[in-house]
N, C-alpha and C. Protein backbone atom coordinates (compact mmCIF):
# COMPACT_ATOMS: atom_id res chain seq x y z
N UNK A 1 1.28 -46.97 -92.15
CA UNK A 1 0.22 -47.81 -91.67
C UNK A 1 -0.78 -47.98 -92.82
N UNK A 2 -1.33 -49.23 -92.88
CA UNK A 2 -2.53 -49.35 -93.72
C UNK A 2 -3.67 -50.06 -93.44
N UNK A 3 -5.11 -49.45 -93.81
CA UNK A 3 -5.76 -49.39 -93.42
C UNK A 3 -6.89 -50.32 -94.33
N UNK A 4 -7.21 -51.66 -94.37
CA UNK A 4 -7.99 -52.37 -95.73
C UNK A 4 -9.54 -51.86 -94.95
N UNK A 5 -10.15 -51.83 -96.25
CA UNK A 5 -12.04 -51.70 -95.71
C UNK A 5 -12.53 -52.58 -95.90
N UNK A 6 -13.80 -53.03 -95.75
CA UNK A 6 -14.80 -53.47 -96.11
C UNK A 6 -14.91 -53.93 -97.32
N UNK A 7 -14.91 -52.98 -97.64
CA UNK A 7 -15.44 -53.21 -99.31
C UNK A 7 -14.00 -53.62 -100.19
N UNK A 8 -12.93 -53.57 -99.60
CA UNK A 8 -11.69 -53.99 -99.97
C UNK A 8 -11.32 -52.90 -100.46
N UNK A 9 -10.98 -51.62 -99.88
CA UNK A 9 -10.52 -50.40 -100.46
C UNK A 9 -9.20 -50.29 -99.57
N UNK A 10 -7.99 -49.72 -99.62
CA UNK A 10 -7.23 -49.65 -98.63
C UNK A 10 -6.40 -48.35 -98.65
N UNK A 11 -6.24 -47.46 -97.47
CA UNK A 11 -6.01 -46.28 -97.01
C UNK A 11 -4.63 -46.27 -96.63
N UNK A 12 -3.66 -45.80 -96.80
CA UNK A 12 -2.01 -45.56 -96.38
C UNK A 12 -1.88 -44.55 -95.97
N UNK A 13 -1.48 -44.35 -94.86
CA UNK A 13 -1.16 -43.32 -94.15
C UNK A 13 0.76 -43.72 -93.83
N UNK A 14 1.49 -42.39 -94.16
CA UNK A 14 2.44 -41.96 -93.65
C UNK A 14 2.59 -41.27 -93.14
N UNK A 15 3.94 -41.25 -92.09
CA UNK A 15 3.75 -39.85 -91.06
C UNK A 15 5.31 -39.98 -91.24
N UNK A 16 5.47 -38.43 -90.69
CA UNK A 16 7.06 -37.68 -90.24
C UNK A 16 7.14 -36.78 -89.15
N UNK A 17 8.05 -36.59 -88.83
CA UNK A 17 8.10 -35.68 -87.31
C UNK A 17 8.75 -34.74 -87.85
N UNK A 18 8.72 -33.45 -87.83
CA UNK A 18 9.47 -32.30 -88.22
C UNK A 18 8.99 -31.22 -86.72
N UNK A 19 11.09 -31.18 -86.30
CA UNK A 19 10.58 -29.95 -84.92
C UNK A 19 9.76 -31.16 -84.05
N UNK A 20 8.86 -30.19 -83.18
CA UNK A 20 7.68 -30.79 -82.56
C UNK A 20 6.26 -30.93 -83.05
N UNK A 21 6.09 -30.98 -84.50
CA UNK A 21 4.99 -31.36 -85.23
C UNK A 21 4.99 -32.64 -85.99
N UNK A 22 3.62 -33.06 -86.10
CA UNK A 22 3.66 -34.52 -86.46
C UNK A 22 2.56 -34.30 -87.82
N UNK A 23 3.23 -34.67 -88.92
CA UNK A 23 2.58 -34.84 -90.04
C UNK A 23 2.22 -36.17 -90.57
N UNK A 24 1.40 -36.03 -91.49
CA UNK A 24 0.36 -37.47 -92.22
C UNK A 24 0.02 -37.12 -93.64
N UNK A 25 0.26 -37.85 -94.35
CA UNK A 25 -0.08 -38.17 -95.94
C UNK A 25 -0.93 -39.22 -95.61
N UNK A 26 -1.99 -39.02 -96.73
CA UNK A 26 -3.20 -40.08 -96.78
C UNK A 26 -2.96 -40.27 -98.14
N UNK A 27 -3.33 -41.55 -98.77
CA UNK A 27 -3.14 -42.08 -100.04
C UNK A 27 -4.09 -43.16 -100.38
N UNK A 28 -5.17 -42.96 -101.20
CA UNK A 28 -5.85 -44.44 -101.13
C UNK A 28 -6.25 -44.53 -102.94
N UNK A 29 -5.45 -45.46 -103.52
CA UNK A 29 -5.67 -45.75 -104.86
C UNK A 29 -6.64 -46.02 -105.76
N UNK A 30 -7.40 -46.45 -104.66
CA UNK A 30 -8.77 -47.12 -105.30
C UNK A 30 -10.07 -45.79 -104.78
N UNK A 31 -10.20 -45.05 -104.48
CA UNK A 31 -10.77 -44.13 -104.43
C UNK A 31 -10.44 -42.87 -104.77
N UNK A 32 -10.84 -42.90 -106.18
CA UNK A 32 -10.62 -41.18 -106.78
C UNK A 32 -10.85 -40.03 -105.83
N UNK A 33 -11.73 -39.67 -105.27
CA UNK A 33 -12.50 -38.54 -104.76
C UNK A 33 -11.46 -38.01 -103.67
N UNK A 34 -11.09 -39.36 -102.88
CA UNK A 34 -10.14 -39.05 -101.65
C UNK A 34 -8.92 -38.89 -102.22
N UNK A 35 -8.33 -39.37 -103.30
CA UNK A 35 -7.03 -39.15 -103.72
C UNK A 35 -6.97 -37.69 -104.15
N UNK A 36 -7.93 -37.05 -104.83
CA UNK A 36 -8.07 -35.98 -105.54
C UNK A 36 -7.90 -34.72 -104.21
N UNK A 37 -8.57 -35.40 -103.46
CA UNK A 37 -8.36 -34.56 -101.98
C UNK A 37 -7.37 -34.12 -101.15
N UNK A 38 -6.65 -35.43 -101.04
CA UNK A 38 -5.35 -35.87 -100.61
C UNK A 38 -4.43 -35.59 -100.63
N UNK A 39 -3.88 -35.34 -102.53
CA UNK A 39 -3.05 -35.49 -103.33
C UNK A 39 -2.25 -34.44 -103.02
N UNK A 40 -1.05 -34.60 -102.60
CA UNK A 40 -0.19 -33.03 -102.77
C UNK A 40 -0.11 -32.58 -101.12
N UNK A 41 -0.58 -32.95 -100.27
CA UNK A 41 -1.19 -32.63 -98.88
C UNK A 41 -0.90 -33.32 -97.82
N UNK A 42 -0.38 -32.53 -97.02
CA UNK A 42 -0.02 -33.33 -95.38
C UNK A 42 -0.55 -32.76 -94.22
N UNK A 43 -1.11 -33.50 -93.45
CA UNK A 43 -2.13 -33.31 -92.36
C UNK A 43 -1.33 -33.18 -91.19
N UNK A 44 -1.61 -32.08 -90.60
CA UNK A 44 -1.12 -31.73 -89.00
C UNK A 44 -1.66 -32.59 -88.14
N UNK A 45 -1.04 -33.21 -87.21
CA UNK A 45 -1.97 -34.26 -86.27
C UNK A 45 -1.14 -34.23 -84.99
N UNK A 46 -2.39 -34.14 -83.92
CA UNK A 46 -1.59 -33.87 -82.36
C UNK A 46 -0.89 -35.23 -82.08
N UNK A 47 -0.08 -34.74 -81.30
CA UNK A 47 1.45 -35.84 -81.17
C UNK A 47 0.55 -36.53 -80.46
N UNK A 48 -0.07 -36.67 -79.53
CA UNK A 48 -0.51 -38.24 -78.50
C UNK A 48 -1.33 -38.84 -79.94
N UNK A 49 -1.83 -38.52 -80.54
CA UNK A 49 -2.81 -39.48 -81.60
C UNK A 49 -1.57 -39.78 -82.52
N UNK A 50 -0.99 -38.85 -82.76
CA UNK A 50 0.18 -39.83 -84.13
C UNK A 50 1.07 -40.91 -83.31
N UNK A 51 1.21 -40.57 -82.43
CA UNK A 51 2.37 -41.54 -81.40
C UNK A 51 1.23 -42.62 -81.13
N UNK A 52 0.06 -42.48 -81.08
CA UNK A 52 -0.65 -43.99 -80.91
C UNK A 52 -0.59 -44.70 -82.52
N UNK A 53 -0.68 -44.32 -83.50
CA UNK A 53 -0.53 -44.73 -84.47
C UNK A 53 0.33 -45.16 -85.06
N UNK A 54 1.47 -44.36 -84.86
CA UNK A 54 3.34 -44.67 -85.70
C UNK A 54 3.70 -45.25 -83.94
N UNK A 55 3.11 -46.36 -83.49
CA UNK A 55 4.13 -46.73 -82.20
C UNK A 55 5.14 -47.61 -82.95
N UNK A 56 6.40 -47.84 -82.26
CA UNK A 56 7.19 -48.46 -82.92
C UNK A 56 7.17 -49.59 -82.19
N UNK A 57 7.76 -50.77 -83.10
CA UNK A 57 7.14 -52.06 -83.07
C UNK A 57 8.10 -52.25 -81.30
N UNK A 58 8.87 -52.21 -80.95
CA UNK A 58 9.48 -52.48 -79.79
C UNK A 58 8.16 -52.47 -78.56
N UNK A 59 7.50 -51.29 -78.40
CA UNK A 59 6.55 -50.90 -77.37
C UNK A 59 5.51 -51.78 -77.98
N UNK A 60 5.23 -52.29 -78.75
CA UNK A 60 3.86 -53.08 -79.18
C UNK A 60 3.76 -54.44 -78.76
N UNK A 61 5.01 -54.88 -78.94
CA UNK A 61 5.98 -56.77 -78.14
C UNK A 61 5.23 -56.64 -76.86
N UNK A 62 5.30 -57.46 -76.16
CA UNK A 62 5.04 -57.82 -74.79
C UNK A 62 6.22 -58.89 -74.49
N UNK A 63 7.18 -58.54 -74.02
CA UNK A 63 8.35 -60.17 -73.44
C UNK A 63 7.51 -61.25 -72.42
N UNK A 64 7.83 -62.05 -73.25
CA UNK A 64 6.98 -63.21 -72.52
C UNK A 64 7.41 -63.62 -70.77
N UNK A 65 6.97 -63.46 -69.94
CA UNK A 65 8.02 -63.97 -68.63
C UNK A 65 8.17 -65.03 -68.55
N UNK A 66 9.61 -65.03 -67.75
CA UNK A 66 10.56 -66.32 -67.73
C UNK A 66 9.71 -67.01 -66.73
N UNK A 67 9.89 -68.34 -66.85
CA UNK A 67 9.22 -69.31 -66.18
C UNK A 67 10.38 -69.07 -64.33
N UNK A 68 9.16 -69.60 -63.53
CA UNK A 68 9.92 -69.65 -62.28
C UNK A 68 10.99 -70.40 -62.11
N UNK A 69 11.96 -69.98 -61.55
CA UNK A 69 13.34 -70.89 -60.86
C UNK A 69 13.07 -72.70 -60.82
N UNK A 70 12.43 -72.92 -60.20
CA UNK A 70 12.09 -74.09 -59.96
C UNK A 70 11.05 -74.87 -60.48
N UNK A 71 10.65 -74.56 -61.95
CA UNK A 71 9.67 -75.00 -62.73
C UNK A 71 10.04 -76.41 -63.56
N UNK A 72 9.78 -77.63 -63.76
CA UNK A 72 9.78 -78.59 -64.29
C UNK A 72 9.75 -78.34 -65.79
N UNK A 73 10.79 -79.22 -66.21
CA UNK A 73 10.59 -79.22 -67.93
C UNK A 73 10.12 -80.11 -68.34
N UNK A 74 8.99 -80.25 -69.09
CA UNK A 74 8.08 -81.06 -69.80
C UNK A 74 9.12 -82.18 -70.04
N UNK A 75 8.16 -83.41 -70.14
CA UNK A 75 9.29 -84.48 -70.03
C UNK A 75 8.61 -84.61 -71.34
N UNK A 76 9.64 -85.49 -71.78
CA UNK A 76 9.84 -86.19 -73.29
C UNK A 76 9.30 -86.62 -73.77
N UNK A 77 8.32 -86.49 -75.03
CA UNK A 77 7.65 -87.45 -75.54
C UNK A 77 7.84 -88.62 -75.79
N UNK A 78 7.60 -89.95 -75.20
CA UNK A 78 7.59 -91.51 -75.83
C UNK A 78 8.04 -91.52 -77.40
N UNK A 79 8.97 -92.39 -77.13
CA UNK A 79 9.23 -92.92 -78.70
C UNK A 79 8.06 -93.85 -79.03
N UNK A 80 7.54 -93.93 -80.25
CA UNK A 80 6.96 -94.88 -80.37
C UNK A 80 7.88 -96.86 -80.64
């Protein structure tokens, strides 16, 4: 996932599942201080917050519903 700021800085977060723990790498290029922090390091994070974050794109869709049985199809545009 990535994360752009404000100020146009942008934050990458990766995650992995190992067992029943959910890990996170933070990475942000344009800020020394946090990279220096970062660097080398993976963050423990409780599974309902990483699972809101790494959702996979399937659960994010909404299927559009099918129009009713007996619904009219737009008629044809005029030729000119």
């Amino acid at each position: 996932m990535t994360v752009t700021l404000a100020d146009g800085g942008v934050i990458t977060f990766t995650g992995a599942v190992i067992g029943d723990k959910r890990w996170i790498k933070v990475a942000a290029p344009k800020d020394a201080a946090l990279s220096a922090k970062a660097n080398g390091r993976a963050f423990e994070m409780a599974s309902y917050r990483y699972d809101g974050i790494f959702r996979p794109l399937e659960l994010l869709l909404v299927p559009k519903p099918s129009p009713p049985p007996n619904a009219k199809k737009p008629a044809p545009a005029p030729k000119p």
